[in-house]
N, C-alpha and C. Protein backbone atom coordinates (compact mmCIF):
# COMPACT_ATOMS: atom_id res chain seq x y z
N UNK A 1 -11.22 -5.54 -14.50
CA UNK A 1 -10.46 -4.73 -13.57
C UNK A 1 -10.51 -5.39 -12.19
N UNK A 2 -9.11 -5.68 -11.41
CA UNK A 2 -9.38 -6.10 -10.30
C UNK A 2 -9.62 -4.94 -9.39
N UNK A 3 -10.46 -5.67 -8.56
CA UNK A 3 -11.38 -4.80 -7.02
C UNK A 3 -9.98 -4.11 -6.18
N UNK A 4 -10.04 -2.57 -5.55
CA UNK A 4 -9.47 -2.64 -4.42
C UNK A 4 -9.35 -3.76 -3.49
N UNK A 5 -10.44 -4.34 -2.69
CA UNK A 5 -9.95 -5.43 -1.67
C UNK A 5 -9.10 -6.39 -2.44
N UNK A 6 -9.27 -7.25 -3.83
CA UNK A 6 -8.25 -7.19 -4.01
C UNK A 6 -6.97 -7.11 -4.50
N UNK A 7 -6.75 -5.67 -4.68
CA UNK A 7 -5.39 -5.51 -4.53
C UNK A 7 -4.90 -5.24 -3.27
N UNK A 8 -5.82 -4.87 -2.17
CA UNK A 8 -4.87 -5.01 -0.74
C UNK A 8 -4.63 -6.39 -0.59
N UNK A 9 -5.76 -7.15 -0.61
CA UNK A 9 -5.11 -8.60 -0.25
C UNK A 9 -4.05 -9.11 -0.63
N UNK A 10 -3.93 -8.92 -2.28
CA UNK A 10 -2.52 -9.40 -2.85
C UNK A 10 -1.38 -8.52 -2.19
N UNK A 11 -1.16 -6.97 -2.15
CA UNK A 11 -0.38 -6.62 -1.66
C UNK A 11 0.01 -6.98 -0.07
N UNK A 12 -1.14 -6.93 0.45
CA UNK A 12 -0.59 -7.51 1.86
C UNK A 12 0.16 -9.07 2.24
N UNK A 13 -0.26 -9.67 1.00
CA UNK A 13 0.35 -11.04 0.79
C UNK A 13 2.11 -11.06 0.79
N UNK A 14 1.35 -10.09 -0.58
CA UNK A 14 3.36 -9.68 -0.95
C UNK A 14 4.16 -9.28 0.57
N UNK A 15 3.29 -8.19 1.76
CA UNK A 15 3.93 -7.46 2.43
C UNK A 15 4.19 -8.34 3.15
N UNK A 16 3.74 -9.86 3.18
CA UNK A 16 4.02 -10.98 4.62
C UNK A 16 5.30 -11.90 4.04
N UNK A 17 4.86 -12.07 2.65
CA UNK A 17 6.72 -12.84 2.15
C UNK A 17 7.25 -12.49 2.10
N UNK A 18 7.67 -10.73 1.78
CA UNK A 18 8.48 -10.21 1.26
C UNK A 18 9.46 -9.28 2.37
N UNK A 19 8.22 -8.71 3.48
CA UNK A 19 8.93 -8.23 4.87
C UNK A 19 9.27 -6.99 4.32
N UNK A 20 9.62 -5.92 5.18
CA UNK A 20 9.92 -4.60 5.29
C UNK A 20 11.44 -4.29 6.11
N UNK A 21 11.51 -2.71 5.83
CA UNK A 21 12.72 -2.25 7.02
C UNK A 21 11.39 -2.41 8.00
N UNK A 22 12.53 -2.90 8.65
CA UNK A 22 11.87 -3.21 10.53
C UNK A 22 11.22 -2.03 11.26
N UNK A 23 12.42 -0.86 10.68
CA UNK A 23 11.84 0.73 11.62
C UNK A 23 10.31 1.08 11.20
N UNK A 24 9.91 0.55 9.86
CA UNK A 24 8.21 1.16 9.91
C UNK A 24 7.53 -0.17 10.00
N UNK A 25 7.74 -0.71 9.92
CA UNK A 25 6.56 -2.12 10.34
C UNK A 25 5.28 -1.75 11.04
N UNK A 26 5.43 -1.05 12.21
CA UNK A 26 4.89 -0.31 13.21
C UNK A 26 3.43 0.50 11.79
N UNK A 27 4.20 1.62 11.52
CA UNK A 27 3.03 1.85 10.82
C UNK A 27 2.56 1.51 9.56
N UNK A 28 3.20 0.59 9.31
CA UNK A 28 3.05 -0.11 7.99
C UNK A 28 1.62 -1.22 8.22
N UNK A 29 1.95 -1.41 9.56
CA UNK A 29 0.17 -2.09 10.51
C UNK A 29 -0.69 -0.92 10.85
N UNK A 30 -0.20 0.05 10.82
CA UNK A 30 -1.61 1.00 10.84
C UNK A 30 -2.31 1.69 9.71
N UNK A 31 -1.45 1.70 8.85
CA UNK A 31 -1.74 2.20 7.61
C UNK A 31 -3.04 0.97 7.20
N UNK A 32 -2.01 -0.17 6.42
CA UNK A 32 -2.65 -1.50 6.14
C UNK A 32 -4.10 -1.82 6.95
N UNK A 33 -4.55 -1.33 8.55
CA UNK A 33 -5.68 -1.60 9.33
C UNK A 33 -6.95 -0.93 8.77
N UNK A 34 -6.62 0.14 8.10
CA UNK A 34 -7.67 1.30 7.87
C UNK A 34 -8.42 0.85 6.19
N UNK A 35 -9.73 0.67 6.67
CA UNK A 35 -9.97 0.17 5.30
C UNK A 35 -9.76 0.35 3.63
N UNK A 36 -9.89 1.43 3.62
CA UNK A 36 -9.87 2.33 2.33
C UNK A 36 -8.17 2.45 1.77
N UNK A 37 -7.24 2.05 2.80
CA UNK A 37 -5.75 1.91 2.33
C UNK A 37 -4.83 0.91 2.58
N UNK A 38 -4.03 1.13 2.04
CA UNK A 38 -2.64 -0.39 2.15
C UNK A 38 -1.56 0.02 1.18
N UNK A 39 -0.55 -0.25 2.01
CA UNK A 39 0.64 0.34 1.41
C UNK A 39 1.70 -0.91 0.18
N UNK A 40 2.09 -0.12 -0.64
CA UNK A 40 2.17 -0.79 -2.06
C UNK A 40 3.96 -1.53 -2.19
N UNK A 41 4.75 -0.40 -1.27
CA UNK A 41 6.30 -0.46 -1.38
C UNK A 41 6.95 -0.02 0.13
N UNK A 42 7.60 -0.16 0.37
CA UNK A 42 7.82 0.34 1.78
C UNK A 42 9.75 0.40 1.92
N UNK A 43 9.77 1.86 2.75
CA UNK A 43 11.25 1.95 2.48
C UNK A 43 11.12 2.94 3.51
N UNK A 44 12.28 2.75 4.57
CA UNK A 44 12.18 3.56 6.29
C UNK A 44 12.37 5.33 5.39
N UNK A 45 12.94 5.41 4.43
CA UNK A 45 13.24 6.70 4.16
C UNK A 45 12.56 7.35 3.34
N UNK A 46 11.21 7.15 2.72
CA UNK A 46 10.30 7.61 2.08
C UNK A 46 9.29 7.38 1.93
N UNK A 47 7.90 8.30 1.98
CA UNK A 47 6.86 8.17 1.89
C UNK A 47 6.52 8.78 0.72
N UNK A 48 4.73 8.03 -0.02
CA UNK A 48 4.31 8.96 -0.96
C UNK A 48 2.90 8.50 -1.07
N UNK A 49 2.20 9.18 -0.86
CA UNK A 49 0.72 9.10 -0.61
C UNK A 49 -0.02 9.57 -1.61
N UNK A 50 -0.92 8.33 -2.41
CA UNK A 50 -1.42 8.81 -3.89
C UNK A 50 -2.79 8.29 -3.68
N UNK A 51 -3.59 8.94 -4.42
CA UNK A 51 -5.17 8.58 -4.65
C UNK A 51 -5.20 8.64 -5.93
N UNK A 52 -5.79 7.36 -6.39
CA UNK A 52 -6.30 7.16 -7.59
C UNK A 52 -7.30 6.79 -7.90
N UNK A 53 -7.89 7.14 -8.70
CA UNK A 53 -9.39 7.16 -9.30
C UNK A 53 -9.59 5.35 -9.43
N UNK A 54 -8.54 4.84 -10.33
CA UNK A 54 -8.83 3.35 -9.98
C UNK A 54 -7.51 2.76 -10.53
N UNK A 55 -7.57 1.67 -10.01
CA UNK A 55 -6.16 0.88 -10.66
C UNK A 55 -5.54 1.08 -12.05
N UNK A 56 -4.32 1.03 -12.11
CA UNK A 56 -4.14 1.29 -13.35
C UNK A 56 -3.91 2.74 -13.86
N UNK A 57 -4.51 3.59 -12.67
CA UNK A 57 -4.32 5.04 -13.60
C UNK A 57 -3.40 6.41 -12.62
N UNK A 58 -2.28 5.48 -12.79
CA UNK A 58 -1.15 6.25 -11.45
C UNK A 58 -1.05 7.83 -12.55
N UNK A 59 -1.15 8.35 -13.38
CA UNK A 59 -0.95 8.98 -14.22
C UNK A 59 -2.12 10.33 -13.74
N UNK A 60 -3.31 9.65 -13.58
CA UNK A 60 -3.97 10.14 -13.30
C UNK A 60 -4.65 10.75 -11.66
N UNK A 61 -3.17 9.97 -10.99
CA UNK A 61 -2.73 9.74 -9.14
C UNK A 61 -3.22 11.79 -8.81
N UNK A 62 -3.10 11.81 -7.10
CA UNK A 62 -3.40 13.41 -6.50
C UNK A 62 -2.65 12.80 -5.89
N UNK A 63 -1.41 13.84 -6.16
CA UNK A 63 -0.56 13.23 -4.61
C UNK A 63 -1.04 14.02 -3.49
């Protein structure tokens, strides 16, 4: 099973080639700063905030 750190690292990788809408960038760096989170998909018109027990088990997500 890969570690949280990293899957932020990889995702934050993705989030530097891949770039965002411009309008959240802003908190797309504050989110990403806070240890325990990092954002997975990013789109100016929707949010969705999930906790999961561990990778792999979106099924098992608290939104």
């Amino acid at each position: 099973m890969i570690s949280f750190e990293e899957r932020k690292k990889r995702a934050l990788k993705r989030l530097a080639e891949t770039g965002a809408d411009a309008d959240i960038i802003e908190i797309l760096e504050r989110i990403n700063s806070i240890e325990k989170f990092f954002t997975t998909s990013s789109c100016s018109g929707r949010i969705v905030l999930l906790k999961i027990p561990h990778a792999g088990s979106k099924r098992e997500a608290k939104f």
